[in-house]
PDB file of N, CA and C in Angstrom:
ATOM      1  N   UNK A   1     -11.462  83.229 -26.923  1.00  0.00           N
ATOM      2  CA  UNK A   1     -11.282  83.413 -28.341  1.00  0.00           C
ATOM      3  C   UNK A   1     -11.706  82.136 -29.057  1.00  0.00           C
ATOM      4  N   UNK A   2     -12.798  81.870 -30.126  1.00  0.00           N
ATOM      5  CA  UNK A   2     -13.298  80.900 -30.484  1.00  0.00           C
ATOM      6  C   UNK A   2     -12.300  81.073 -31.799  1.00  0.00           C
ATOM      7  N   UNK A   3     -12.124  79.260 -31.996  1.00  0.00           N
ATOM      8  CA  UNK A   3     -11.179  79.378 -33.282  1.00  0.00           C
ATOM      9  C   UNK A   3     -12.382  78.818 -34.060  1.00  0.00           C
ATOM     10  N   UNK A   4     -11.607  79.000 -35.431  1.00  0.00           N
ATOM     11  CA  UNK A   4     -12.361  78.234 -36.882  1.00  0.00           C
ATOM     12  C   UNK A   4     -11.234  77.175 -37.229  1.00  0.00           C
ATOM     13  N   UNK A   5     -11.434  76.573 -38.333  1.00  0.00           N
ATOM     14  CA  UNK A   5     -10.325  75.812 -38.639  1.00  0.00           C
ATOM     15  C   UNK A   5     -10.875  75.570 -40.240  1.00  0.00           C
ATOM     16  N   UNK A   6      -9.589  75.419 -41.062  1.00  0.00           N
ATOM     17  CA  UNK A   6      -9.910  75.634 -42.748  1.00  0.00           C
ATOM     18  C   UNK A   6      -8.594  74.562 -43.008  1.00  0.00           C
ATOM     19  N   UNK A   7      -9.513  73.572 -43.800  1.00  0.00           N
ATOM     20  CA  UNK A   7      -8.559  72.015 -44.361  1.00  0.00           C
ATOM     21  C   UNK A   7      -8.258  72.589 -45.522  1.00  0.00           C
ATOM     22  N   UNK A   8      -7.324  72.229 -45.951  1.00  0.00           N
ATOM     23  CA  UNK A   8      -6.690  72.744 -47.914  1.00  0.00           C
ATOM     24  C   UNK A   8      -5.546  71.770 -48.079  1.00  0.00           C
ATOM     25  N   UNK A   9      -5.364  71.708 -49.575  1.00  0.00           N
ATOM     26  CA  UNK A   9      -4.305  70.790 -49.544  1.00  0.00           C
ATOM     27  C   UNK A   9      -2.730  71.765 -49.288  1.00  0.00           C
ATOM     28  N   UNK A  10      -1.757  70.639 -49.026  1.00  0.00           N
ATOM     29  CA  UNK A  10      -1.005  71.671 -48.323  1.00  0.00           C
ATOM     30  C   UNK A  10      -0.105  71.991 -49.394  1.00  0.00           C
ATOM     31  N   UNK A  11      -0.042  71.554 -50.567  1.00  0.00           N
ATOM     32  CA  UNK A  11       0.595  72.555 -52.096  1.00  0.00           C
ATOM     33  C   UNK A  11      -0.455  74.125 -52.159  1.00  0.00           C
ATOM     34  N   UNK A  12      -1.603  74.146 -52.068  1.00  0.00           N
ATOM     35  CA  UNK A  12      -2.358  75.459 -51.775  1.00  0.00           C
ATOM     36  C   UNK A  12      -2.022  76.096 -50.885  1.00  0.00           C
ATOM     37  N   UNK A  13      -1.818  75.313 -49.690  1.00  0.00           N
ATOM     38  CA  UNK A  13      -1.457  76.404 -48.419  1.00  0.00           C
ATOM     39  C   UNK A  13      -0.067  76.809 -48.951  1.00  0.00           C
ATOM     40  N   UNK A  14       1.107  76.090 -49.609  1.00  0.00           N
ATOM     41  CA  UNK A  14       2.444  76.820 -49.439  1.00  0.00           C
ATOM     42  C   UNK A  14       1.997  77.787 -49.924  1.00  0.00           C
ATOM     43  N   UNK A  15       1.479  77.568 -51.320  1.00  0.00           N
ATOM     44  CA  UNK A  15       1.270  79.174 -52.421  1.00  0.00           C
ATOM     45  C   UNK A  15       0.556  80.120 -51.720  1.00  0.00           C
ATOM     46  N   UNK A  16       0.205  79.717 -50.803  1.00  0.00           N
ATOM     47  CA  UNK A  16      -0.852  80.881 -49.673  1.00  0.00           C
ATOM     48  C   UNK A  16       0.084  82.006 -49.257  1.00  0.00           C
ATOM     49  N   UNK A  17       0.924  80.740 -48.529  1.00  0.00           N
ATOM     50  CA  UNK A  17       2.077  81.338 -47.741  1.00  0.00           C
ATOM     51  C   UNK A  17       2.722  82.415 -47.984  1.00  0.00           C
ATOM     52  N   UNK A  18       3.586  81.579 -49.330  1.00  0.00           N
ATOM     53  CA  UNK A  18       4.525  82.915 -50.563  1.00  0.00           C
ATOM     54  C   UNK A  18       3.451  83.806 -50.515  1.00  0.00           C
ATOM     55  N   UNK A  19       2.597  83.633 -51.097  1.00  0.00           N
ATOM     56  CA  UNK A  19       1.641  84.685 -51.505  1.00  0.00           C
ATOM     57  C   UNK A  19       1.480  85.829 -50.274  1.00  0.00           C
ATOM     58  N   UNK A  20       1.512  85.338 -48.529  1.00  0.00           N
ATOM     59  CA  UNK A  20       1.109  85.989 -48.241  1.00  0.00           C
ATOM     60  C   UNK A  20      -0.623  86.230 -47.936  1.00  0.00           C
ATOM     61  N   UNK A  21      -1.122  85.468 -48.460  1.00  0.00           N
ATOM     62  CA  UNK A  21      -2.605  85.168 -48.162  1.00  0.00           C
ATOM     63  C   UNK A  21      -3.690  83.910 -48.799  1.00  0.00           C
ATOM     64  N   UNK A  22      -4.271  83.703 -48.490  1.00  0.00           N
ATOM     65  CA  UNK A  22      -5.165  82.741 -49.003  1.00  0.00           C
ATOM     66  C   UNK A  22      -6.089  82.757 -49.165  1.00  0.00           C
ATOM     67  N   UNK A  23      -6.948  82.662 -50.322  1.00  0.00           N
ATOM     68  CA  UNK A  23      -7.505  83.192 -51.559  1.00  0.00           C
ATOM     69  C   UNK A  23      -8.498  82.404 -51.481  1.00  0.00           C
ATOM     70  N   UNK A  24      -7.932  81.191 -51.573  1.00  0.00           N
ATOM     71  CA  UNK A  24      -9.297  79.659 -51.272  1.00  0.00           C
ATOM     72  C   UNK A  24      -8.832  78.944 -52.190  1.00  0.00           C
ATOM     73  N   UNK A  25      -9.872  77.558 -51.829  1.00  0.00           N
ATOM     74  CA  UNK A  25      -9.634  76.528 -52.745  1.00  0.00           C
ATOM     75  C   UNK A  25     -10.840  77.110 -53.887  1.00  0.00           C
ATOM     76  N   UNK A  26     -10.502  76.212 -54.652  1.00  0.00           N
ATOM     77  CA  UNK A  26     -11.708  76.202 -55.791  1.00  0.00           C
ATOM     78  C   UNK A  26     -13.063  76.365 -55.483  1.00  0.00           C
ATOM     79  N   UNK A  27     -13.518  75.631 -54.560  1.00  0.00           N
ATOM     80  CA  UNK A  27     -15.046  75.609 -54.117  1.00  0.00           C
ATOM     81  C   UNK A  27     -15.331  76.811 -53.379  1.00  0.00           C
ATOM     82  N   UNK A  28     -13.934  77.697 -52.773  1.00  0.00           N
ATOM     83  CA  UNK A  28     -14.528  79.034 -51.778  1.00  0.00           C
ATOM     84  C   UNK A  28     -14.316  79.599 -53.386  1.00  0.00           C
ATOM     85  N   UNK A  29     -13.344  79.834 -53.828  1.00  0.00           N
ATOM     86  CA  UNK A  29     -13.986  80.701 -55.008  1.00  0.00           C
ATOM     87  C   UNK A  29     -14.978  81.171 -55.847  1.00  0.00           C
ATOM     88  N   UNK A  30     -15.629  79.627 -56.221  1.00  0.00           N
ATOM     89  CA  UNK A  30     -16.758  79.580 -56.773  1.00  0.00           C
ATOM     90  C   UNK A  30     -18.017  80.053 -56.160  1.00  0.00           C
ATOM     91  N   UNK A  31     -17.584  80.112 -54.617  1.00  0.00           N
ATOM     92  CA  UNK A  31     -19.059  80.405 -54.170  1.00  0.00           C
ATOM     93  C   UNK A  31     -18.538  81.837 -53.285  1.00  0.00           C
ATOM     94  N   UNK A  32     -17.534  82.393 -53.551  1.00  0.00           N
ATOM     95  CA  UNK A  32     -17.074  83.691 -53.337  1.00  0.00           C
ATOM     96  C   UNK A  32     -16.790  84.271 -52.022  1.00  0.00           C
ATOM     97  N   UNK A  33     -16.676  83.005 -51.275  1.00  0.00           N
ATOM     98  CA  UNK A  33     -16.497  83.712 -49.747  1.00  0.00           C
ATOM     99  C   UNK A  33     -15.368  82.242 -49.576  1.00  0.00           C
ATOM    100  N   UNK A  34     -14.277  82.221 -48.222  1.00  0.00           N
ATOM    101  CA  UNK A  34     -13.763  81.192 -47.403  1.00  0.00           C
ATOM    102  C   UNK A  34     -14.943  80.616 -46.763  1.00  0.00           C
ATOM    103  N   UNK A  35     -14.860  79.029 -47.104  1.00  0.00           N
ATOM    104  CA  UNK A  35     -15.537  78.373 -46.211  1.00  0.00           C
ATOM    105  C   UNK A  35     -14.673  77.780 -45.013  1.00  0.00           C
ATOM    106  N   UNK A  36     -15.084  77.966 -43.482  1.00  0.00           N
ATOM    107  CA  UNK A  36     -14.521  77.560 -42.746  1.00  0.00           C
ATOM    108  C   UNK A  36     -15.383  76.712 -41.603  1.00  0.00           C
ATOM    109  N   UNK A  37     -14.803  75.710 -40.264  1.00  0.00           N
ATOM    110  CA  UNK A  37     -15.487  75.054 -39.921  1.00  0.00           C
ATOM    111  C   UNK A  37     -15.293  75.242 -38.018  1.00  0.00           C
ATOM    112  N   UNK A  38     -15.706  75.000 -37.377  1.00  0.00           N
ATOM    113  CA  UNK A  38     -15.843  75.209 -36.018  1.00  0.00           C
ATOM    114  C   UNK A  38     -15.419  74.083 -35.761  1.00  0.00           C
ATOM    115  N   UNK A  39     -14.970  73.744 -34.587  1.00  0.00           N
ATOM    116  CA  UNK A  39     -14.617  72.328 -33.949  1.00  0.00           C
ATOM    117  C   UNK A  39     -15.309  71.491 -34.072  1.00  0.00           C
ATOM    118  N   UNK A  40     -16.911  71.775 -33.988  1.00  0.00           N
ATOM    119  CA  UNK A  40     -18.176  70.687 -33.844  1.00  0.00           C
ATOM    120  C   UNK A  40     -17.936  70.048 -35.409  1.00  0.00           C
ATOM    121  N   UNK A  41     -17.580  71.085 -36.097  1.00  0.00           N
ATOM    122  CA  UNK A  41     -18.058  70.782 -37.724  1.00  0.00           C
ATOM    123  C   UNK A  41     -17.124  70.327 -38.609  1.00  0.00           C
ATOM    124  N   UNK A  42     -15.665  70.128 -37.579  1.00  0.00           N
ATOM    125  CA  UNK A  42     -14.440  70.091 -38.942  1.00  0.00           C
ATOM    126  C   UNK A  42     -14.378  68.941 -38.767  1.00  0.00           C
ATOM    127  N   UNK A  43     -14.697  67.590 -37.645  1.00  0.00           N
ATOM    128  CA  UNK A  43     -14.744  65.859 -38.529  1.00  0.00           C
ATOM    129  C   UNK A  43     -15.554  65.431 -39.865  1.00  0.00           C
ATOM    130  N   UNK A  44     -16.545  66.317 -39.532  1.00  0.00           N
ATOM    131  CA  UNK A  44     -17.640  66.181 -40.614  1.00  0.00           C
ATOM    132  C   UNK A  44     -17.527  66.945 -41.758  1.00  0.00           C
ATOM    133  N   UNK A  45     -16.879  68.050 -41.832  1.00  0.00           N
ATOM    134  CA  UNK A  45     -16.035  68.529 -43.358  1.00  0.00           C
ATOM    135  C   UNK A  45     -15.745  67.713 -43.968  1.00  0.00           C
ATOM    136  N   UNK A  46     -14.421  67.315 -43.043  1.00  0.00           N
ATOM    137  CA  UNK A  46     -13.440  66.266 -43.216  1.00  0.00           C
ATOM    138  C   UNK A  46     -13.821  64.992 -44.164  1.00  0.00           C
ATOM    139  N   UNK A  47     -14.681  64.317 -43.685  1.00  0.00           N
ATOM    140  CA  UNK A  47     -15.477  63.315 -43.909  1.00  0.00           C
ATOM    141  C   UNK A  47     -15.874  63.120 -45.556  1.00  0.00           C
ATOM    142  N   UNK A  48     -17.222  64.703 -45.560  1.00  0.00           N
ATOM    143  CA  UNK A  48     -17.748  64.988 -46.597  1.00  0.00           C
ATOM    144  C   UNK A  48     -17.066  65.397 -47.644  1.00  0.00           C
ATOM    145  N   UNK A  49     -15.637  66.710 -47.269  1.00  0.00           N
ATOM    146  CA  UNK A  49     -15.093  66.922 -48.609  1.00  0.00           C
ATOM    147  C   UNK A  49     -14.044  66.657 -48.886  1.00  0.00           C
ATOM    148  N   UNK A  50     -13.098  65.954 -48.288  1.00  0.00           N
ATOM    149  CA  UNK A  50     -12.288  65.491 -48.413  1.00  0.00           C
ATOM    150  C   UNK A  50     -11.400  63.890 -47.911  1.00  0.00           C
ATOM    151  N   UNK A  51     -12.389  62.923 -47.946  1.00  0.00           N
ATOM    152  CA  UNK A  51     -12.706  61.566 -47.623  1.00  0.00           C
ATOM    153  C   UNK A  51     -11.337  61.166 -48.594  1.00  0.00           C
ATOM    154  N   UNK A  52     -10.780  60.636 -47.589  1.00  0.00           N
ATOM    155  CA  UNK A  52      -9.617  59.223 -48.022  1.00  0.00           C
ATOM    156  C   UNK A  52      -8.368  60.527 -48.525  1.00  0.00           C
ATOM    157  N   UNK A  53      -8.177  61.825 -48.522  1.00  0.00           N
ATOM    158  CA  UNK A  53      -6.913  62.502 -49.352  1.00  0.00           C
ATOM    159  C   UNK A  53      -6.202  62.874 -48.500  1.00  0.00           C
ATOM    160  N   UNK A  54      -5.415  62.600 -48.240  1.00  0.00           N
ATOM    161  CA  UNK A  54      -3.558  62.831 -47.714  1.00  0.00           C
ATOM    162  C   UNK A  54      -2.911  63.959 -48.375  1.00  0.00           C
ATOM    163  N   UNK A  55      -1.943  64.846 -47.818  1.00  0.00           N
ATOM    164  CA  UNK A  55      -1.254  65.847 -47.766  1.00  0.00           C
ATOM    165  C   UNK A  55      -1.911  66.997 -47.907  1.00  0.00           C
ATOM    166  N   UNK A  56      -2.944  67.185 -46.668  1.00  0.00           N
ATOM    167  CA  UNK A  56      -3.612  68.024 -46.388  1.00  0.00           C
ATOM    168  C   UNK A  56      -3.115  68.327 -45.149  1.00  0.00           C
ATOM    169  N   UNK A  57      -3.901  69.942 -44.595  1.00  0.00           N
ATOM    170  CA  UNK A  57      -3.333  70.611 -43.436  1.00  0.00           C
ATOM    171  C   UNK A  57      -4.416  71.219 -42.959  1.00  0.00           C
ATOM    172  N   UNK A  58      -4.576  71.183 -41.115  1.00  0.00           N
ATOM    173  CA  UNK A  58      -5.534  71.842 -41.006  1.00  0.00           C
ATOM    174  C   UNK A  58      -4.708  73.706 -40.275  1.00  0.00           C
ATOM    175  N   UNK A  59      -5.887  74.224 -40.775  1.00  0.00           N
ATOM    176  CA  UNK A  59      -5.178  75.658 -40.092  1.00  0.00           C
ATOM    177  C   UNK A  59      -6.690  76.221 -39.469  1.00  0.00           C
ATOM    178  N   UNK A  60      -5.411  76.536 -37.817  1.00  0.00           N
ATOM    179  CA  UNK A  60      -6.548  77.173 -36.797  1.00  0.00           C
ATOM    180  C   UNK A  60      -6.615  78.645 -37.222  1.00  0.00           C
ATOM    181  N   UNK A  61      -7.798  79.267 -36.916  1.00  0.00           N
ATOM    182  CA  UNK A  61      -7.402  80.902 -37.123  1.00  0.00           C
ATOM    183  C   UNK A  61      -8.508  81.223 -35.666  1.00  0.00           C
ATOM    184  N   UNK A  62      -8.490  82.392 -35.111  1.00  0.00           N
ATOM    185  CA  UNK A  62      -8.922  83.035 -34.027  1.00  0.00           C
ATOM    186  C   UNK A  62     -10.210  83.960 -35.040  1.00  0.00           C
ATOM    187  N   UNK A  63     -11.565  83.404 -34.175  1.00  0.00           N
ATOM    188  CA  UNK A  63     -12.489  83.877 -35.315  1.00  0.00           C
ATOM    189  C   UNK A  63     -12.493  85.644 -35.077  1.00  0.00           C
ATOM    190  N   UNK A  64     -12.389  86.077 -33.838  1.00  0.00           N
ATOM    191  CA  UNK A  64     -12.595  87.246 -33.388  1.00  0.00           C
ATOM    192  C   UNK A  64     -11.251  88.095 -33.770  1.00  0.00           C
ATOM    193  N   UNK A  65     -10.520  87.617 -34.564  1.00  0.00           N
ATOM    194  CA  UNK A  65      -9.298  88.519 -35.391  1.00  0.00           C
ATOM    195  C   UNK A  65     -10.383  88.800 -37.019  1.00  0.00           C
ATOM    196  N   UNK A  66     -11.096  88.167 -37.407  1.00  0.00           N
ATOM    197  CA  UNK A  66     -11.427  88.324 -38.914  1.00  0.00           C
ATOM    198  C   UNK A  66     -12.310  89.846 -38.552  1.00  0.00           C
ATOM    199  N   UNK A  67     -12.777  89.759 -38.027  1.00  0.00           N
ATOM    200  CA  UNK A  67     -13.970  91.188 -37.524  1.00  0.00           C
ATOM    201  C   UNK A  67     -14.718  91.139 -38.945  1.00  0.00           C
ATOM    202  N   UNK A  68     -15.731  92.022 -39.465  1.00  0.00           N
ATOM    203  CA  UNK A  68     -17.076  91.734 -39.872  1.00  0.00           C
ATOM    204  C   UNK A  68     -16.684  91.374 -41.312  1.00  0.00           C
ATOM    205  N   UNK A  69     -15.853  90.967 -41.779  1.00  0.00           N
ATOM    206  CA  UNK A  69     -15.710  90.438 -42.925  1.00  0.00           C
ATOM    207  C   UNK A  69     -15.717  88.962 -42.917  1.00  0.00           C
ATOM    208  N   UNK A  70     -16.174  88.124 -41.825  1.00  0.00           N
ATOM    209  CA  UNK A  70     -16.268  86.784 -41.216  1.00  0.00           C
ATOM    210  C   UNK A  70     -18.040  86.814 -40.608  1.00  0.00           C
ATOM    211  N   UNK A  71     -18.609  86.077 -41.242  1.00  0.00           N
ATOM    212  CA  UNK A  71     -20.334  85.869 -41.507  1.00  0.00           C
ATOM    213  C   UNK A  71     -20.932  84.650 -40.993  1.00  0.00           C
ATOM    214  N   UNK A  72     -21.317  84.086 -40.267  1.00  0.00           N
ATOM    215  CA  UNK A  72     -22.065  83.128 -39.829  1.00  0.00           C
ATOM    216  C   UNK A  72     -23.417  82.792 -40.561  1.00  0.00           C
ATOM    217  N   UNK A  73     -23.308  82.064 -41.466  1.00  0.00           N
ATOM    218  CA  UNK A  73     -24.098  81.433 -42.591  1.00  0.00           C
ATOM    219  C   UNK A  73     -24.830  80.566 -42.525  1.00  0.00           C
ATOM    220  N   UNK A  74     -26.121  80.172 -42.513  1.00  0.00           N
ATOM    221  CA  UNK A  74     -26.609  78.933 -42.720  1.00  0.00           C
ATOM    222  C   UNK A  74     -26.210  78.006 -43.720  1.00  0.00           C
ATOM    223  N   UNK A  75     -25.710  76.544 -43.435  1.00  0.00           N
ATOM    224  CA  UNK A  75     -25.285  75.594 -44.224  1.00  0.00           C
ATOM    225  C   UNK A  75     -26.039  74.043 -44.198  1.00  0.00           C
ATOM    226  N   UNK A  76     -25.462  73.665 -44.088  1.00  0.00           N
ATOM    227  CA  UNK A  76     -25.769  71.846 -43.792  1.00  0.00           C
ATOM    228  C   UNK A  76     -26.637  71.423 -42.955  1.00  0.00           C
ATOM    229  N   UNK A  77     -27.688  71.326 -43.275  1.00  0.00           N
ATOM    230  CA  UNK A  77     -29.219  71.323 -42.555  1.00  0.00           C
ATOM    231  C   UNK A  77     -29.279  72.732 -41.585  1.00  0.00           C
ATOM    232  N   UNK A  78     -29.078  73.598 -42.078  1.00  0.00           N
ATOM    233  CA  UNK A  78     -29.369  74.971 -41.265  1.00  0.00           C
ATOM    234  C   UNK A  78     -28.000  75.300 -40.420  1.00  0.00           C
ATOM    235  N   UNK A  79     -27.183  74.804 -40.300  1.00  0.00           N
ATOM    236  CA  UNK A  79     -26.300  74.884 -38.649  1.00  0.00           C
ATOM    237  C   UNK A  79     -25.384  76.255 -39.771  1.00  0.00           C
ATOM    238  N   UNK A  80     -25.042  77.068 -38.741  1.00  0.00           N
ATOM    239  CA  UNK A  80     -24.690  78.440 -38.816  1.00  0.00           C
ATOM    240  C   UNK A  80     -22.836  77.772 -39.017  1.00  0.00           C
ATOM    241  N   UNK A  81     -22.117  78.461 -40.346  1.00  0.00           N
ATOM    242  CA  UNK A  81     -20.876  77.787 -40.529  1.00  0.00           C
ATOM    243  C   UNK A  81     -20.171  79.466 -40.854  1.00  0.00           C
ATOM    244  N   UNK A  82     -18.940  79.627 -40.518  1.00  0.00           N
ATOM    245  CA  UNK A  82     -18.265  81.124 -40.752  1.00  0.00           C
ATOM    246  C   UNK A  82     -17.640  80.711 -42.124  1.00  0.00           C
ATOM    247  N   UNK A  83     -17.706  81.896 -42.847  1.00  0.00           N
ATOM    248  CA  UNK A  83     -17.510  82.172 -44.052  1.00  0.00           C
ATOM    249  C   UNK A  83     -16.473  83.626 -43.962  1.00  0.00           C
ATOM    250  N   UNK A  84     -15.726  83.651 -44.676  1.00  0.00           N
ATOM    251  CA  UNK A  84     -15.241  84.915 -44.567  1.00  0.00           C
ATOM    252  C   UNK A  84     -14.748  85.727 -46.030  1.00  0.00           C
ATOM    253  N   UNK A  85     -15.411  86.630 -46.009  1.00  0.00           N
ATOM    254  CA  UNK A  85     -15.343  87.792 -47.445  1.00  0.00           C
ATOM    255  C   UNK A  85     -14.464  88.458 -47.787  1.00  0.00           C
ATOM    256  N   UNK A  86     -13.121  87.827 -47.692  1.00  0.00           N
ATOM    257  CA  UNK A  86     -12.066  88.624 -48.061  1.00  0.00           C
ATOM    258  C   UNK A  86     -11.031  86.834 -47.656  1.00  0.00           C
ATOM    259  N   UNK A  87      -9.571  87.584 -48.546  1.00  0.00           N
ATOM    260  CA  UNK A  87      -8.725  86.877 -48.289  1.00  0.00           C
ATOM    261  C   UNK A  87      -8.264  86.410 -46.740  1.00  0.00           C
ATOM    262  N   UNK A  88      -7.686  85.619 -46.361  1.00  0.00           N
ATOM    263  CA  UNK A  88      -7.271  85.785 -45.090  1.00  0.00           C
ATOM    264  C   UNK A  88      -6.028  85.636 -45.319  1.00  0.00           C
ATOM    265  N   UNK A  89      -5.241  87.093 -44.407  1.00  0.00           N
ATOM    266  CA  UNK A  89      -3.852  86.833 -44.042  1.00  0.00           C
ATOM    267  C   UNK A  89      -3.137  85.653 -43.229  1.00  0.00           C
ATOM    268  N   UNK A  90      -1.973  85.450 -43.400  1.00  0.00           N
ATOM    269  CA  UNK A  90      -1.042  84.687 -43.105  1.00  0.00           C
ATOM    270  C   UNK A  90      -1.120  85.056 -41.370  1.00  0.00           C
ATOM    271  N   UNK A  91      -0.777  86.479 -41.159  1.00  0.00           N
ATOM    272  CA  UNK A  91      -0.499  87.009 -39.989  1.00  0.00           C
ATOM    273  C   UNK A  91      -2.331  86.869 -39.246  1.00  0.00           C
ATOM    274  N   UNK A  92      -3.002  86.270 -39.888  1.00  0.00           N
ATOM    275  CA  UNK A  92      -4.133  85.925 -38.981  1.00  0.00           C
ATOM    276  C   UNK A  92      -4.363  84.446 -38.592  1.00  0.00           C
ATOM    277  N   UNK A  93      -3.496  83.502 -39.312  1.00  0.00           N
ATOM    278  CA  UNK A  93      -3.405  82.435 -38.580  1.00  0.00           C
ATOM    279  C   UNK A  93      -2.567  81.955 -37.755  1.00  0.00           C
ATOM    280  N   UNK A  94      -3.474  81.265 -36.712  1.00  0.00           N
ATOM    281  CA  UNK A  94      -2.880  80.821 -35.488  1.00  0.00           C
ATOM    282  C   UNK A  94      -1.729  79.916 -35.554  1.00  0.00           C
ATOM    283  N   UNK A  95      -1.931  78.766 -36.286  1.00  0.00           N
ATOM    284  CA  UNK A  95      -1.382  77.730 -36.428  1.00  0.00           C
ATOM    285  C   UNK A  95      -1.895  77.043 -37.734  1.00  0.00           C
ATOM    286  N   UNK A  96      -1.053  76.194 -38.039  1.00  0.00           N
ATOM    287  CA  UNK A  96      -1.461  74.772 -39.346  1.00  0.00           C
ATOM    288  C   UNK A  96      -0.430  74.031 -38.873  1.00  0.00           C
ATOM    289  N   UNK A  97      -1.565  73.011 -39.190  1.00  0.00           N
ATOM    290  CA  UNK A  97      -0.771  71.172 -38.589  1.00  0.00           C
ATOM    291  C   UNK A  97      -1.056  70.109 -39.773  1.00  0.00           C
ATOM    292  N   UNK A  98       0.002  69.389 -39.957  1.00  0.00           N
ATOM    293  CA  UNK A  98      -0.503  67.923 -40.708  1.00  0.00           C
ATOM    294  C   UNK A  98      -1.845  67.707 -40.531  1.00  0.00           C
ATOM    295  N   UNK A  99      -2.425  66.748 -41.844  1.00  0.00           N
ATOM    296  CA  UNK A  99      -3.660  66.357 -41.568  1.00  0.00           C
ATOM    297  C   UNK A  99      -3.830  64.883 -42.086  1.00  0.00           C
ATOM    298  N   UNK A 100      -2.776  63.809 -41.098  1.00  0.00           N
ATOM    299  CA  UNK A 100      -2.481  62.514 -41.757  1.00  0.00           C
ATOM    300  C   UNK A 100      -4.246  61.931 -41.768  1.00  0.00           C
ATOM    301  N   UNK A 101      -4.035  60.834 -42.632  1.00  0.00           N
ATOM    302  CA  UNK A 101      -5.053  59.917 -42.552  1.00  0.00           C
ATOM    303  C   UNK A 101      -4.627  58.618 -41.801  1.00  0.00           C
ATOM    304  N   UNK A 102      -5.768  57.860 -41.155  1.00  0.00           N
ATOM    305  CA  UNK A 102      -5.580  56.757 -40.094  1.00  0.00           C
ATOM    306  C   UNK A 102      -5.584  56.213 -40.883  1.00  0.00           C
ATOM    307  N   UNK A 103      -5.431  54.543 -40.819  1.00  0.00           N
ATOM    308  CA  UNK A 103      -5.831  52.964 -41.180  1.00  0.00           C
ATOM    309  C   UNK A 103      -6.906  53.104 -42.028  1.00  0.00           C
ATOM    310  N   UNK A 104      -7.758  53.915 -41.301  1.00  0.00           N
ATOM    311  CA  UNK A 104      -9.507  53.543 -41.761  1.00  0.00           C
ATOM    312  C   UNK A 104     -10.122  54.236 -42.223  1.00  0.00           C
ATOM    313  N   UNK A 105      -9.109  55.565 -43.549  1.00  0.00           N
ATOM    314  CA  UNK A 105      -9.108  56.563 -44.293  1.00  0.00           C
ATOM    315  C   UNK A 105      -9.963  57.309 -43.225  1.00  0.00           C
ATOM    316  N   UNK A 106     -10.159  57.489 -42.128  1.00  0.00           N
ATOM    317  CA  UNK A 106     -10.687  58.935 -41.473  1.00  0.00           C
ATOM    318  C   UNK A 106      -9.379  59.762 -41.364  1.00  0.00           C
ATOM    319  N   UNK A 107      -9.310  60.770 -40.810  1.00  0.00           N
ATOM    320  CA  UNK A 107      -7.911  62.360 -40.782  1.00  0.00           C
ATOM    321  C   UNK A 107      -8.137  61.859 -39.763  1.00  0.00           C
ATOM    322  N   UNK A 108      -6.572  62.043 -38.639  1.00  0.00           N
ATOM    323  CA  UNK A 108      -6.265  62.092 -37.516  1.00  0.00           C
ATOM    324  C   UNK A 108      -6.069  63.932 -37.208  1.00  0.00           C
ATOM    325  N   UNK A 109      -7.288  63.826 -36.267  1.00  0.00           N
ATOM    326  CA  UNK A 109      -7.215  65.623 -35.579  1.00  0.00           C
ATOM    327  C   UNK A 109      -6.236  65.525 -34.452  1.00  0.00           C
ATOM    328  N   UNK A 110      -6.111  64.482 -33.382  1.00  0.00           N
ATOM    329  CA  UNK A 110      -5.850  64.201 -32.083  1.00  0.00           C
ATOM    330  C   UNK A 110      -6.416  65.376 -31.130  1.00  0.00           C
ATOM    331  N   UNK A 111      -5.244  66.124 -30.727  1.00  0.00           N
ATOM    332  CA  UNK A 111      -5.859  67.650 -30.018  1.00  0.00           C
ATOM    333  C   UNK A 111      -6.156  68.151 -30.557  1.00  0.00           C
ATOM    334  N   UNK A 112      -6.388  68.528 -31.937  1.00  0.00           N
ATOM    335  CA  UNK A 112      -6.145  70.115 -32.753  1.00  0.00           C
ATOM    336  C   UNK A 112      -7.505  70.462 -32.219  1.00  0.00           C
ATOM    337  N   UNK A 113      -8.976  70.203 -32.050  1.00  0.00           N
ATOM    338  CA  UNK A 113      -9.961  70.733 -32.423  1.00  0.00           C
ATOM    339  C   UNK A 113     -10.141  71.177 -30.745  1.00  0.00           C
ATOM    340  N   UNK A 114     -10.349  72.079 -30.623  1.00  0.00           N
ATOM    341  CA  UNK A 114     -10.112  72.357 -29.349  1.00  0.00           C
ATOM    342  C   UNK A 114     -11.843  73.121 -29.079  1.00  0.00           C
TER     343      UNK A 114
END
């Protein structure tokens, strides 16, 4: 089972929670699908969109639970990134973990990216 993994701040994720689903941040809205990242790709999210911000969370989800409403997209110099066209339920994620920052403003993953 290949996971994805989706960073948000974690005041968005509670309202996810209550809510019951998650909708996206601002930037999946705007561009109308969840952007999400693969193991190879979530330091380098990390990096790019959310450099130096604290009280964030990462959440694993199991890509082969989204079924065809989850799209493999060309992104960031071509590399194929899952997107998914609908909300995602609560009851489809695996897990969410802290997403502290080190000393040297990089996010500490430790195990998560599996």
């Amino acid at each position: 089972m290949p996971f994805i993994y989706k960073i948000a701040p974690q005041s968005l994720w509670d309202e996810a929670r209550a809510a019951g689903a998650f909708t996206g941040a601002p930037v999946d809205l705007a561009d109308g699908y969840i952007h999400f990242s693969t193991a190879q790709q979530t330091r380098e999210t990390a990096a790019k969109h959310f450099a130096g911000q604290s009280d964030l969370v990462l959440a694993i989800i199991d890509a082969d639970a989204l079924g065809d409403a989850l799209k493999w997209e060309p992104s960031r110099g071509g590399e194929l990134f899952p997107h998914l066209y609908r909300p995602l339920r609560m009851d489809e994620v695996a897990s969410v973990h802290p997403l502290p920052l080190k000393a040297d403003g990089a996010h500490e993953f430790g195990h998560l990216l599996s």
